[in-house]
Protein backbone atom coordinates (compact mmCIF):
# COMPACT_ATOMS: atom_id res chain seq x y z
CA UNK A 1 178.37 34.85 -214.24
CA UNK A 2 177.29 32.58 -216.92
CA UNK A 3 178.91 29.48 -215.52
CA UNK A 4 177.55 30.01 -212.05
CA UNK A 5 174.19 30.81 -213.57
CA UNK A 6 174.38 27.24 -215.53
CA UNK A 7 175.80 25.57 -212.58
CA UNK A 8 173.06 26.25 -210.42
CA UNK A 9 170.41 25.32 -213.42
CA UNK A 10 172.33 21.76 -213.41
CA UNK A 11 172.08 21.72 -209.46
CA UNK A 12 168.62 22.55 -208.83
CA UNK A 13 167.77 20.22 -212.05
CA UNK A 14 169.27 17.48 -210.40
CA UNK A 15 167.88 18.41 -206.97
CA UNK A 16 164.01 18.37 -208.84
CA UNK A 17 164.69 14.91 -210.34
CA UNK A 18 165.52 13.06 -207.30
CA UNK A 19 162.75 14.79 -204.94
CA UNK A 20 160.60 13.74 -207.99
CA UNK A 21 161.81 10.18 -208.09
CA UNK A 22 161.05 9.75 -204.41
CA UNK A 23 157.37 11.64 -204.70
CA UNK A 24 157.32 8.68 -207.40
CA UNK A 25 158.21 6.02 -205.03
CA UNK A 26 156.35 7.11 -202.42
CA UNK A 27 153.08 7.12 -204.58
CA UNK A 28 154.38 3.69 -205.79
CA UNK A 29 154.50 2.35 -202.63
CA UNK A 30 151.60 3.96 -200.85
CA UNK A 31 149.22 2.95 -203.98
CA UNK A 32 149.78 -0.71 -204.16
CA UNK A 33 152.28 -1.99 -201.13
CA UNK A 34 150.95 -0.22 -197.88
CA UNK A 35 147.73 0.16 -196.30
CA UNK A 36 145.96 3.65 -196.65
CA UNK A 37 146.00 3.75 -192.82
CA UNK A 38 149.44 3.59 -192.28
CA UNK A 39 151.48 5.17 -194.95
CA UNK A 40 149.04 8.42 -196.84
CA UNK A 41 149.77 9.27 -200.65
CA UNK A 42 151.82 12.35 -201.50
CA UNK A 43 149.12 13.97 -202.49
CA UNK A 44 146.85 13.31 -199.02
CA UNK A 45 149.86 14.25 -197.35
CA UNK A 46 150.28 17.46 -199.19
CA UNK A 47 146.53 18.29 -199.01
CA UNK A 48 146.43 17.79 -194.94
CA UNK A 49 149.49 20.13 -195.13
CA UNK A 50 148.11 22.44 -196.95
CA UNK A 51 145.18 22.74 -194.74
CA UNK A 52 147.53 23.17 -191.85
CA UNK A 53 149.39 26.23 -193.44
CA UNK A 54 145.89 27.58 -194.64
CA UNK A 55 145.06 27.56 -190.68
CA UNK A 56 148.16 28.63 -189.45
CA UNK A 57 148.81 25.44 -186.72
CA UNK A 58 151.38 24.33 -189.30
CA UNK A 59 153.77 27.54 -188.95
CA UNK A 60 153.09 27.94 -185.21
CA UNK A 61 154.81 24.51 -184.50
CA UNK A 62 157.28 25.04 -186.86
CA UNK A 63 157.90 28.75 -185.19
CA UNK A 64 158.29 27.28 -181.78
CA UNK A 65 160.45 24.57 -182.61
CA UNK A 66 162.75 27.00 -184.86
CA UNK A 67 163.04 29.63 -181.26
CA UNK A 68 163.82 26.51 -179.21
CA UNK A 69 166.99 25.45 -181.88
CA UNK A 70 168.33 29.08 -181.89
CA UNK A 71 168.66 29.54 -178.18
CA UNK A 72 170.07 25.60 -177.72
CA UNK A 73 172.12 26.24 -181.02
CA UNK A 74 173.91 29.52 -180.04
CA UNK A 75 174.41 29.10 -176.70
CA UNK A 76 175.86 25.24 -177.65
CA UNK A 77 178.12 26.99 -180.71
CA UNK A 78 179.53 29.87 -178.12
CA UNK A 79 180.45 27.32 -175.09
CA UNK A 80 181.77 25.01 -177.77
CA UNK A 81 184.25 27.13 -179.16
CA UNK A 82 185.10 28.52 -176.26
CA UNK A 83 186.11 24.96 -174.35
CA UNK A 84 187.34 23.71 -177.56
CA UNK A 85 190.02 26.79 -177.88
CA UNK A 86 191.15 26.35 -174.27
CA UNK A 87 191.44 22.72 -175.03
CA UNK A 88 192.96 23.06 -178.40
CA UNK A 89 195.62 25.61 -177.32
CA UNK A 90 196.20 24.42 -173.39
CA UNK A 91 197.39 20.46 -172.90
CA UNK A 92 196.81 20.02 -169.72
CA UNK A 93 192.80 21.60 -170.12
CA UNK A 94 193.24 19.03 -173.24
CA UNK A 95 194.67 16.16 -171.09
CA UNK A 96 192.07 16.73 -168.46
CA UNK A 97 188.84 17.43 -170.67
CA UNK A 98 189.43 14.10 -173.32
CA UNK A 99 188.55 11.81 -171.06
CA UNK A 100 185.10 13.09 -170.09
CA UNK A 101 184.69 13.84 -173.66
CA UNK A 102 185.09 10.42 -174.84
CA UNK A 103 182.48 9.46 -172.07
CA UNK A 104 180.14 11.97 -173.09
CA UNK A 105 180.52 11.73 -176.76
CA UNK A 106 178.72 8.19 -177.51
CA UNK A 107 175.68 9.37 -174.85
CA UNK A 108 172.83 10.05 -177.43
CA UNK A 109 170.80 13.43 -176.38
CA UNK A 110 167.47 11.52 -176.74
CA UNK A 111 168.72 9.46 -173.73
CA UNK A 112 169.14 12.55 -171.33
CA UNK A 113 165.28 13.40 -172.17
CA UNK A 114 164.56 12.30 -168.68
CA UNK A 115 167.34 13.07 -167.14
CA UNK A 116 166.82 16.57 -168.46
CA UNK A 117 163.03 16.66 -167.32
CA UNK A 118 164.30 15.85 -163.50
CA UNK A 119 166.64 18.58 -164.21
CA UNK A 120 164.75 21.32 -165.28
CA UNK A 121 161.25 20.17 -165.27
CA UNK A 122 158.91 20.26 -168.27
CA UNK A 123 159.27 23.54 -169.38
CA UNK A 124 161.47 24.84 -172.71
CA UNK A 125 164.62 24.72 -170.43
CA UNK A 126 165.19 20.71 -170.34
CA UNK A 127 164.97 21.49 -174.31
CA UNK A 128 166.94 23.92 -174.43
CA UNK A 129 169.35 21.68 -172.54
CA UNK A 130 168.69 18.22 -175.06
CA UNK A 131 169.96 20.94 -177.99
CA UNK A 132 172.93 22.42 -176.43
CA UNK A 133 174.38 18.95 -175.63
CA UNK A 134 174.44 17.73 -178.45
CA UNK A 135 175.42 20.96 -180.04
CA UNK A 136 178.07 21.25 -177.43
CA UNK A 137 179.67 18.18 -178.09
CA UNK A 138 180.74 18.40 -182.12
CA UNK A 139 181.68 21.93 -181.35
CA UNK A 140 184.20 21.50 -178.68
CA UNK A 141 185.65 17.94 -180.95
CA UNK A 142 186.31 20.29 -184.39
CA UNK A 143 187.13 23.89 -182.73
CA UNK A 144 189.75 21.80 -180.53
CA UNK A 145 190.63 19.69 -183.73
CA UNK A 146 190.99 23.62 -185.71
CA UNK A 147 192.98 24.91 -183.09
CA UNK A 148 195.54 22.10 -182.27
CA UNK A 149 196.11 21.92 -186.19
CA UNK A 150 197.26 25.60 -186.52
CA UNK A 151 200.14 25.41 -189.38
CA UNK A 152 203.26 26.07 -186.83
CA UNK A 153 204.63 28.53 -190.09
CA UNK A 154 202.38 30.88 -189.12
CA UNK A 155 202.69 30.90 -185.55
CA UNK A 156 206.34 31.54 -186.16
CA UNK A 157 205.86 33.97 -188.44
CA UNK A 158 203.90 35.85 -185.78
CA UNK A 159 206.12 35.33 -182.85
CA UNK A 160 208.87 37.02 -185.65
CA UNK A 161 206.97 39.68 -186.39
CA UNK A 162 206.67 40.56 -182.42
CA UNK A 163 202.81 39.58 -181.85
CA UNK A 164 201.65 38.85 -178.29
CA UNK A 165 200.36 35.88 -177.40
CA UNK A 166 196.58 37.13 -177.37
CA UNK A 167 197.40 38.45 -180.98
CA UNK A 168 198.53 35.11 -182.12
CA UNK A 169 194.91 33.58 -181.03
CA UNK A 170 193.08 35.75 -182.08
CA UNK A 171 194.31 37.32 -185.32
CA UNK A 172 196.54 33.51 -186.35
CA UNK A 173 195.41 30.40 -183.87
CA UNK A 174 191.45 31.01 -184.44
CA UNK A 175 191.11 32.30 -188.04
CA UNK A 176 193.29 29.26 -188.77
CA UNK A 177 190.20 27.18 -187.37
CA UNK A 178 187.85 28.68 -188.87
CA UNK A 179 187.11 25.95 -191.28
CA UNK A 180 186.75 23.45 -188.63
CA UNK A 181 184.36 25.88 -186.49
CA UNK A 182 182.27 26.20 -189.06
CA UNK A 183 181.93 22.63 -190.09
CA UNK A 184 181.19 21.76 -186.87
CA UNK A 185 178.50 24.20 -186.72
CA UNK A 186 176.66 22.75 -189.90
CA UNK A 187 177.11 19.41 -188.58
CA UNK A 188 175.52 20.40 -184.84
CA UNK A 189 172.82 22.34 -186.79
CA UNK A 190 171.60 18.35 -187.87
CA UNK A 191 171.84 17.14 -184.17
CA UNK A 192 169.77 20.43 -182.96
CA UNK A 193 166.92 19.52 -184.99
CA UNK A 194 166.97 15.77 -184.04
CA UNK A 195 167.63 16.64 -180.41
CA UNK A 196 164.51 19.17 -180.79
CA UNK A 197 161.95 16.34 -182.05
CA UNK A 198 163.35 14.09 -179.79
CA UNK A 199 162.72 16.95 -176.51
CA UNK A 200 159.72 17.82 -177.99
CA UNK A 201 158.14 13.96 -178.30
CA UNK A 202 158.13 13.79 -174.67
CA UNK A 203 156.12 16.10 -171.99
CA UNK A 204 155.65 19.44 -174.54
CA UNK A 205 152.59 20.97 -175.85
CA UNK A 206 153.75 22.22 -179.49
CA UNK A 207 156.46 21.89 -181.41
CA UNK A 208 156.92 19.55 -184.88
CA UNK A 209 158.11 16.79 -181.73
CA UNK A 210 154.89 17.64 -180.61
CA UNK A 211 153.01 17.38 -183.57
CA UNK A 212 153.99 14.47 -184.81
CA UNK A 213 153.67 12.29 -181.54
CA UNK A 214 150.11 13.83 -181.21
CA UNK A 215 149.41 12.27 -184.52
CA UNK A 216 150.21 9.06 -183.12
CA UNK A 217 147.67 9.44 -180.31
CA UNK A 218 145.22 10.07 -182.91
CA UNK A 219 146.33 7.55 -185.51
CA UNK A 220 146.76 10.51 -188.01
CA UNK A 221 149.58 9.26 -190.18
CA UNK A 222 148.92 11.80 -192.63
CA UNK A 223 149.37 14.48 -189.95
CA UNK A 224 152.57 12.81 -188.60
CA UNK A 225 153.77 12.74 -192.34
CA UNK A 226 153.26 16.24 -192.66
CA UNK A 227 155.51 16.86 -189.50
CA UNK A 228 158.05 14.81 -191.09
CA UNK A 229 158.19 16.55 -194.28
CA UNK A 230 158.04 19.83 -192.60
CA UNK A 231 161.08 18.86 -190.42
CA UNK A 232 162.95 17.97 -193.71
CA UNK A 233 162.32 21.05 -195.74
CA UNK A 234 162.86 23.39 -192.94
CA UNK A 235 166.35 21.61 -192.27
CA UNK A 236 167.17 21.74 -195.67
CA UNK A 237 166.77 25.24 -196.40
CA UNK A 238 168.39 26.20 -193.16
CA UNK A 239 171.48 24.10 -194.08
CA UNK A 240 171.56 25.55 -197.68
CA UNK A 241 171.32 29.26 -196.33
CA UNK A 242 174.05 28.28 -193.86
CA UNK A 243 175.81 27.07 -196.52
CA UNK A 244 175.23 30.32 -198.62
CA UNK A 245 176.21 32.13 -195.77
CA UNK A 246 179.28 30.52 -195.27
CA UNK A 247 180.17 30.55 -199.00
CA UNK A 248 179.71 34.88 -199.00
CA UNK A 249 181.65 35.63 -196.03
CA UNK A 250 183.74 33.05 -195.17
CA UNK A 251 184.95 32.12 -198.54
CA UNK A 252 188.87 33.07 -198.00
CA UNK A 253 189.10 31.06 -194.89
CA UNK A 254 188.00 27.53 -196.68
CA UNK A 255 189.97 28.13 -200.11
CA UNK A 256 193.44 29.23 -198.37
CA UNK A 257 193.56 26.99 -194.92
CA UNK A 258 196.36 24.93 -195.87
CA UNK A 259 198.08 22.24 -194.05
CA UNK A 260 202.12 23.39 -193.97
């Protein structure tokens, strides 16, 4: 208990120094290598943020944005793993899905924004849509990668010990991927918040996309820093309770998965 306690003391030391050094060089820069207008102080930033919590318009964005990730996250996660199993565990689904995969892969979400507004209009569905593809896409890569990589030792230790072929997936093939279904997922959860901002930049009415391309309109910089702030803590304590998560109930499927 000590150790843990220390090592977190040395990791949230470390954490305070560099988000000081970069309040530092912001300041720095802001005081005597930018213009007022276009990059604000810390400390206007933080005061027209404040102001924006104090009001509550700050955690309405933020709440709408955060609803609009969880329904384009999960439903991306779930049809990820699911294609990436049947890929991962059937060639010829594997043979057959690659190919579009590769094609897919290098098309950047923020270029289906108006494909996705033709689509589905301007409502939340288009994106919902911008979130689960590019959610989608790192799932299906790492649960196929997980399930294709499933040490043969214990598949024949199964098929010894009599289990079916639905007991092999589900009690050896997808425990066995775990580790890769669950990086995937922390990567994706990056690419749901960029895909969100990006959605939300074009044709939406609140969201931190929203707010931050309003502040352009209205040449509000420190507003539009605020957004971007707001869009990095919020990521960053998701990720790190993710990462908690994943550390308290997941812990025996990272420290044994073992390549034999």
């Amino acid at each position: 208990m000590p150790n843990q306690l220390g090592h977190f003391l040395y990791r949230a030391s470390i954490a305070a120094i560099s988000i000081a050094l970069l309040i530092f060089a912001w300041a720095m820069f802001a005081r005597f290598f930018a213009y007022p207008d276009l990059v604000p102080s810390p400390w206007d930033t933080f005061d027209t943020g404040a102001q924006m919590l104090s009001n509550g318009e700050l955690l309405a964005h933020v709440g709408i944005s955060l609803e609009r990730v969880l329904i384009g996250y999960a439903t991306g996660c779930i049809s990820g793993v699911l294609i990436g199993a049947l890929m991962g565990r059937i060639r010829i689904v594997s043979q057959l899905a690659d190919p579009l995969l590769q094609l897919a892969r290098p098309i950047s979400p923020v270029a289906l924004v108006p494909l996705s507004i033709i689509w589905f209009g301007i409502g939340d569905m288009s994106r919902y849509f911008i979130i689960f593809y590019g959610v989608v896409i790192i799932m299906i890569i790492n649960t196929a990668a997980g399930v294709a990589s499933t040490p043969n030792i214990r598949l024949n230790a199964a098929r010894c010990l009599g289990a079916k072929r639905s007991q092999i997936f589900w009690r050896v093939v997808i425990p066995s991927a775990v580790p890769y279904i669950l990086t995937g997922m922390r990567v994706a959860l990056g690419f749901a918040f960029m895909g969100i901002v990006a959605a939300e930049m074009i044709a939406a009415q609140s969201g931190i996309g929203y707010l931050i391309m309003q502040s352009r309109m209205l040449l509000r910089t420190d507003i539009m820093f605020v957004g971007l702030v707001t869009l990095g803590i919020v990521g960053a304590v998701i990720d790190g309770l993710f990462k908690l998560a994943i550390d308290r109930t997941m812990k025996r499927y990272m420290e044994h998965q073992v390549n034999v």
